[in-house]
Protein backbone atom coordinates (compact mmCIF):
# COMPACT_ATOMS: atom_id res chain seq x y z
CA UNK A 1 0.00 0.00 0.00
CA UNK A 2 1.15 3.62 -0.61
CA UNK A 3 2.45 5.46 2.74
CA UNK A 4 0.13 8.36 2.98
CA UNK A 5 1.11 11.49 4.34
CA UNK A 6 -1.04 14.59 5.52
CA UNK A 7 -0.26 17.30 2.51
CA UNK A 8 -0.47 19.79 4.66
CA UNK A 9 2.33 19.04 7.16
CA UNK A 10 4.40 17.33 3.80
CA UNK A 11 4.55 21.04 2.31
CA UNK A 12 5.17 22.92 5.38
CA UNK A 13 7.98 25.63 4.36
CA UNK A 14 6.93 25.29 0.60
CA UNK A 15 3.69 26.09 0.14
CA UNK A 16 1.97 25.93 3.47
CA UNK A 17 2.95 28.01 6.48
CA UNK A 18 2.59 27.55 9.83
CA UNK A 19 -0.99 27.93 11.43
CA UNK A 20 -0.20 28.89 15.23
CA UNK A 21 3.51 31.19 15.83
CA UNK A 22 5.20 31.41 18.44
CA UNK A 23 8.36 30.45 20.74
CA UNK A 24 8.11 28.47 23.86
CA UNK A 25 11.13 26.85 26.04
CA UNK A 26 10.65 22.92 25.65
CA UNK A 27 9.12 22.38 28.99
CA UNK A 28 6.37 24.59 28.26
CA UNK A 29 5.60 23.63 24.74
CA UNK A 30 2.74 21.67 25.91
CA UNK A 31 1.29 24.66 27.76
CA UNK A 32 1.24 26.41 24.98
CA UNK A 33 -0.25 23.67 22.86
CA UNK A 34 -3.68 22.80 25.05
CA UNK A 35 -3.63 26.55 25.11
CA UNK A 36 -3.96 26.73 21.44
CA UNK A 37 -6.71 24.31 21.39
CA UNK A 38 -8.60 25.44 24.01
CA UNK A 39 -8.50 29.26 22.03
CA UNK A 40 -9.83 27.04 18.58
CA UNK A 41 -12.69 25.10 20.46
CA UNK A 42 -13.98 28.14 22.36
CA UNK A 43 -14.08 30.18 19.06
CA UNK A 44 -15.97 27.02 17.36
CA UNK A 45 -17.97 26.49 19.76
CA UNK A 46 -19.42 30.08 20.18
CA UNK A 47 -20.05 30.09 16.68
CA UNK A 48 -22.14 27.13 16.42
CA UNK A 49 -23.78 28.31 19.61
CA UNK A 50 -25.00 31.93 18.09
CA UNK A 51 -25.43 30.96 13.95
CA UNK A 52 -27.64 28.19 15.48
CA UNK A 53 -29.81 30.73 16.91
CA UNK A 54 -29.41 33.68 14.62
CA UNK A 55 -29.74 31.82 11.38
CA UNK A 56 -30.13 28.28 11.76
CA UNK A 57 -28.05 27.81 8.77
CA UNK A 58 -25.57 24.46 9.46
CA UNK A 59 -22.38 25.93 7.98
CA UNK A 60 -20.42 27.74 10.16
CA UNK A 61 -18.32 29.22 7.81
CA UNK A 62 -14.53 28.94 9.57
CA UNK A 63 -11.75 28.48 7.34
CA UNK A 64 -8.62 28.38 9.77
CA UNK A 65 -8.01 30.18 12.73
CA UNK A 66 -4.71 31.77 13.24
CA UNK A 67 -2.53 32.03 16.05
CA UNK A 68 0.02 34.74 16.92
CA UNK A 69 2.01 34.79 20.53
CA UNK A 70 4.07 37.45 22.35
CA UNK A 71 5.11 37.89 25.93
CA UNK A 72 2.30 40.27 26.36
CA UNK A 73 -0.09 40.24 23.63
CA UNK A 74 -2.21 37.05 21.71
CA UNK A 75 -3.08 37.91 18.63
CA UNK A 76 -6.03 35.61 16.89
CA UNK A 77 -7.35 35.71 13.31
CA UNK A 78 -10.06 33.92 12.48
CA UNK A 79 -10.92 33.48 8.31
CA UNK A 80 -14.10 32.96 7.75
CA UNK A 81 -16.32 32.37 4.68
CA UNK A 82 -19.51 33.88 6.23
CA UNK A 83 -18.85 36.69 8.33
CA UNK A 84 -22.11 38.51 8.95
CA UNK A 85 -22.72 36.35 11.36
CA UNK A 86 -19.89 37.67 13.92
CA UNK A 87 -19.95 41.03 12.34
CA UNK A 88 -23.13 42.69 11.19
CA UNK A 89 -25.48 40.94 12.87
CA UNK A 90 -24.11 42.71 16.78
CA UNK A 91 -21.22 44.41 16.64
CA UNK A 92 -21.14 43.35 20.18
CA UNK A 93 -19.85 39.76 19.49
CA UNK A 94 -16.75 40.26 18.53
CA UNK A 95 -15.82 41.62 22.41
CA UNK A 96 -18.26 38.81 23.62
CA UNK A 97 -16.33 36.03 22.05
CA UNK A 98 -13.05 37.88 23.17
CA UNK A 99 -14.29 37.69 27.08
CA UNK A 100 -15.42 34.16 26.41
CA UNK A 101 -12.01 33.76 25.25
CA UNK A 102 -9.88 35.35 28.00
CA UNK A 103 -12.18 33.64 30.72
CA UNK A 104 -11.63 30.07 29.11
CA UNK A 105 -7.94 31.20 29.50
CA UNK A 106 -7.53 32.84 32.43
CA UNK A 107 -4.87 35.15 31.31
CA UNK A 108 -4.96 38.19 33.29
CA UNK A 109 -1.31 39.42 32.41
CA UNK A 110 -2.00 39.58 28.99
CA UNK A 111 -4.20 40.98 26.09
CA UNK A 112 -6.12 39.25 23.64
CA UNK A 113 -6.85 40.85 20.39
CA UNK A 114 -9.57 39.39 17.82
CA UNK A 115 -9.33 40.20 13.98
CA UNK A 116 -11.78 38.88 11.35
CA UNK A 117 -10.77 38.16 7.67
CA UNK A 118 -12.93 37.30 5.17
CA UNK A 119 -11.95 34.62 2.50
CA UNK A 120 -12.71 35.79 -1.08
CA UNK A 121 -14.41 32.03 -1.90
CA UNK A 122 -15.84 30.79 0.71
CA UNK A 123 -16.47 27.12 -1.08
CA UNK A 124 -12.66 27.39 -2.33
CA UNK A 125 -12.11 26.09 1.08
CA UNK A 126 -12.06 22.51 2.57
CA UNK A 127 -13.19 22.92 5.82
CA UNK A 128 -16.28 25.08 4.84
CA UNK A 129 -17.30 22.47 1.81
CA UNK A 130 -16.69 19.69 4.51
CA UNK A 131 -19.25 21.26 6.76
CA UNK A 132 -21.42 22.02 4.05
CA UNK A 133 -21.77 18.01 3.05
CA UNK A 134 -21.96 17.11 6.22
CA UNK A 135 -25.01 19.03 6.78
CA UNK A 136 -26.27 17.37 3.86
CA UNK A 137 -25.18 14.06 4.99
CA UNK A 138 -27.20 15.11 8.67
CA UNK A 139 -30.39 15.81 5.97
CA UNK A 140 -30.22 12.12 4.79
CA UNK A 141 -29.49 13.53 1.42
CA UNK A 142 -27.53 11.00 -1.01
CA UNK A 143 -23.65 10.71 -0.43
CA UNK A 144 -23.46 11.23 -4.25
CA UNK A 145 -25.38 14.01 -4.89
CA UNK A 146 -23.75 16.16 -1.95
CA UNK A 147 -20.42 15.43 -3.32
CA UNK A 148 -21.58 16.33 -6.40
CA UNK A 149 -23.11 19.45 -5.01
CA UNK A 150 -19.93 20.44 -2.86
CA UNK A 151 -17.53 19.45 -6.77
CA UNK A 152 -20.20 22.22 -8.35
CA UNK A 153 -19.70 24.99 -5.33
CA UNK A 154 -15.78 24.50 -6.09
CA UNK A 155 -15.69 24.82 -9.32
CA UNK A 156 -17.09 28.06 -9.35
CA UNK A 157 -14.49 28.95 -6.77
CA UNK A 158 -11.66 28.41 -9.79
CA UNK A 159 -9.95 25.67 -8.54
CA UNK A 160 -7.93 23.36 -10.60
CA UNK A 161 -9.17 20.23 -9.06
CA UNK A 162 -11.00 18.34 -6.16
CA UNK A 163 -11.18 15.15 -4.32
CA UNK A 164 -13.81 14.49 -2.09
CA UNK A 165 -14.03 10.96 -0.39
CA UNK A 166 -16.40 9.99 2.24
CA UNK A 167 -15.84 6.68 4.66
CA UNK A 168 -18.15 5.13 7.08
CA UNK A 169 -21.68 3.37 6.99
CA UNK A 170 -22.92 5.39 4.05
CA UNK A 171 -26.88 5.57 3.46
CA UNK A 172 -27.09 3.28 6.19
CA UNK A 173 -25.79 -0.17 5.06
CA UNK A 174 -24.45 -2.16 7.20
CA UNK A 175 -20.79 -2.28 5.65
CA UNK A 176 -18.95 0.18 6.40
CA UNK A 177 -17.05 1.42 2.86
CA UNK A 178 -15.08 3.97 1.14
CA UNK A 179 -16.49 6.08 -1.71
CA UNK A 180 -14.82 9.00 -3.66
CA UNK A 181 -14.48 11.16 -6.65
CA UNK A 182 -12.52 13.53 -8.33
CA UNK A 183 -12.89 16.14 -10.68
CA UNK A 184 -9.61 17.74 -12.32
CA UNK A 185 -5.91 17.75 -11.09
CA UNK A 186 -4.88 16.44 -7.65
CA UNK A 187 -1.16 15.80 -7.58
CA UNK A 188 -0.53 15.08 -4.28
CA UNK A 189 3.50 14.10 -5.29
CA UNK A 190 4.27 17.04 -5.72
CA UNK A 191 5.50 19.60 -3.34
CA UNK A 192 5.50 22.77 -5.68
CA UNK A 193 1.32 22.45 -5.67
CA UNK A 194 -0.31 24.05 -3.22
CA UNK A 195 -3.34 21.94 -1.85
CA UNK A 196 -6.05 22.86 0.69
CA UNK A 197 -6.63 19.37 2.90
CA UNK A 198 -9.15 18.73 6.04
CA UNK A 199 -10.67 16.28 7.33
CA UNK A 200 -13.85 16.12 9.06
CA UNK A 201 -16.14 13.88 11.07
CA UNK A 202 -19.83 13.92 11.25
CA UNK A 203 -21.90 12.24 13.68
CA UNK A 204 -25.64 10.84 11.53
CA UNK A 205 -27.88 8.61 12.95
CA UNK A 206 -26.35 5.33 11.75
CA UNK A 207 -22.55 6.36 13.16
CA UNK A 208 -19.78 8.19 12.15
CA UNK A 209 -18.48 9.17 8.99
CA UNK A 210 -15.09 10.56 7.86
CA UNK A 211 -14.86 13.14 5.30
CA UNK A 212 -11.94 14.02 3.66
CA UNK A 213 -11.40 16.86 0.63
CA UNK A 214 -8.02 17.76 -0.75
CA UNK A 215 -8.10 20.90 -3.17
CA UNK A 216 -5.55 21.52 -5.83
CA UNK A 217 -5.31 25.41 -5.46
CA UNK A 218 -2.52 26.60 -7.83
CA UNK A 219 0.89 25.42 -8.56
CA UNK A 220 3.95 27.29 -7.60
């Protein structure tokens, strides 16, 4: 069998940079780690908490979420696909979720600073498409026509080429398989292309399933 490698960590310092920065002294590299994650699940988590109730729309529209460390200052930018939702809607949130934040931290000696970026396409993304088919998958809509759907959404996005595969108990059968499809170029060999990966799990009412999507952006 092939070895397979996460793209994303295989082109780190080519065409992928680091998501989180900073420095840390060995012993407390793990601090900063958990620290890290606990920053990304709080931000999720209010997200999914509020677009439930504002919209009730099932994508919540994250791309990546960015972290940036000093002695005295975390910075954190969050992309997102759909930001009316954190923006427009109250111009309050933004400090809410920053509170929410610092109190899931506990970092009194220092400041936390919130930016917003938009992406340009939101579907261009793998994370947001991922979330968008499993919402479909939640709907008990057919595996192939939301991969189908989610191929359509990219294309539009001007991508060179997609692959989305889905594993798990699909439509309910009691094998568990692997299904996938791909539309244009996906060279995953090579280190010069720069390729959007994620994978995703979504809980439906027969178990599990895995989602992956790797996204051929451009080549360098």
């Amino acid at each position: 069998m092939g070895q397979k490698i996460n793209p994303l960590g295989f082109r780190l310092g080519t065409t992928q940079s680091h998501h989180s920065l900073w420095f840390a002294q060995p012993k407390n590299y793990s601090e900063g780690l958990q620290e890290d994650q606990k920053i990304r699940n709080c931000i999720k988590n209010y997200v999914q908490k509020n677009m439930r109730i504002s919209s009730g729309v099932g994508v919540e529209g994250i791309a990546r979420i960015e972290i940036q460390k000093r002695i005295d200052l975390i910075q954190v930018i969050i992309y997102i696909g759909f930001p009316k939702f954190l923006i427009e809607s109250r111009p309050r949130r933004v400090e809410e979720l920053q509170m929410n934040v610092q109190k899931e931290l506990h970092c009194a000696n220092r400041k936390l600073n919130i930016a917003i970026t938009r992406i340009a396409n939101p579907y261009g993304d793998p994370n947001i498409l991922a979330e968008f088919i499993a919402g479909q998958l939640k709907n008990r809509v057919s595996f192939r026509k939301a991969m189908k759907k989610a191929i359509e959404l990219t294309e539009l996005a001007n991508t060179k080429g997609i692959q989305v595969q889905i594993a798990g108990r699909i439509d309910g059968k009691e094998i568990a398989r692997v299904e996938w499809i791909r539309e244009g170029r996906v060279p995953l060999q090579t280190i010069g292309a720069k390729i959007d990966y994620c994978s995703y799990t979504v809980r439906t009412i027969y178990g599990v399933l895995g989602i992956k999507i790797w996204i051929f952006v451009d080549e360098e």
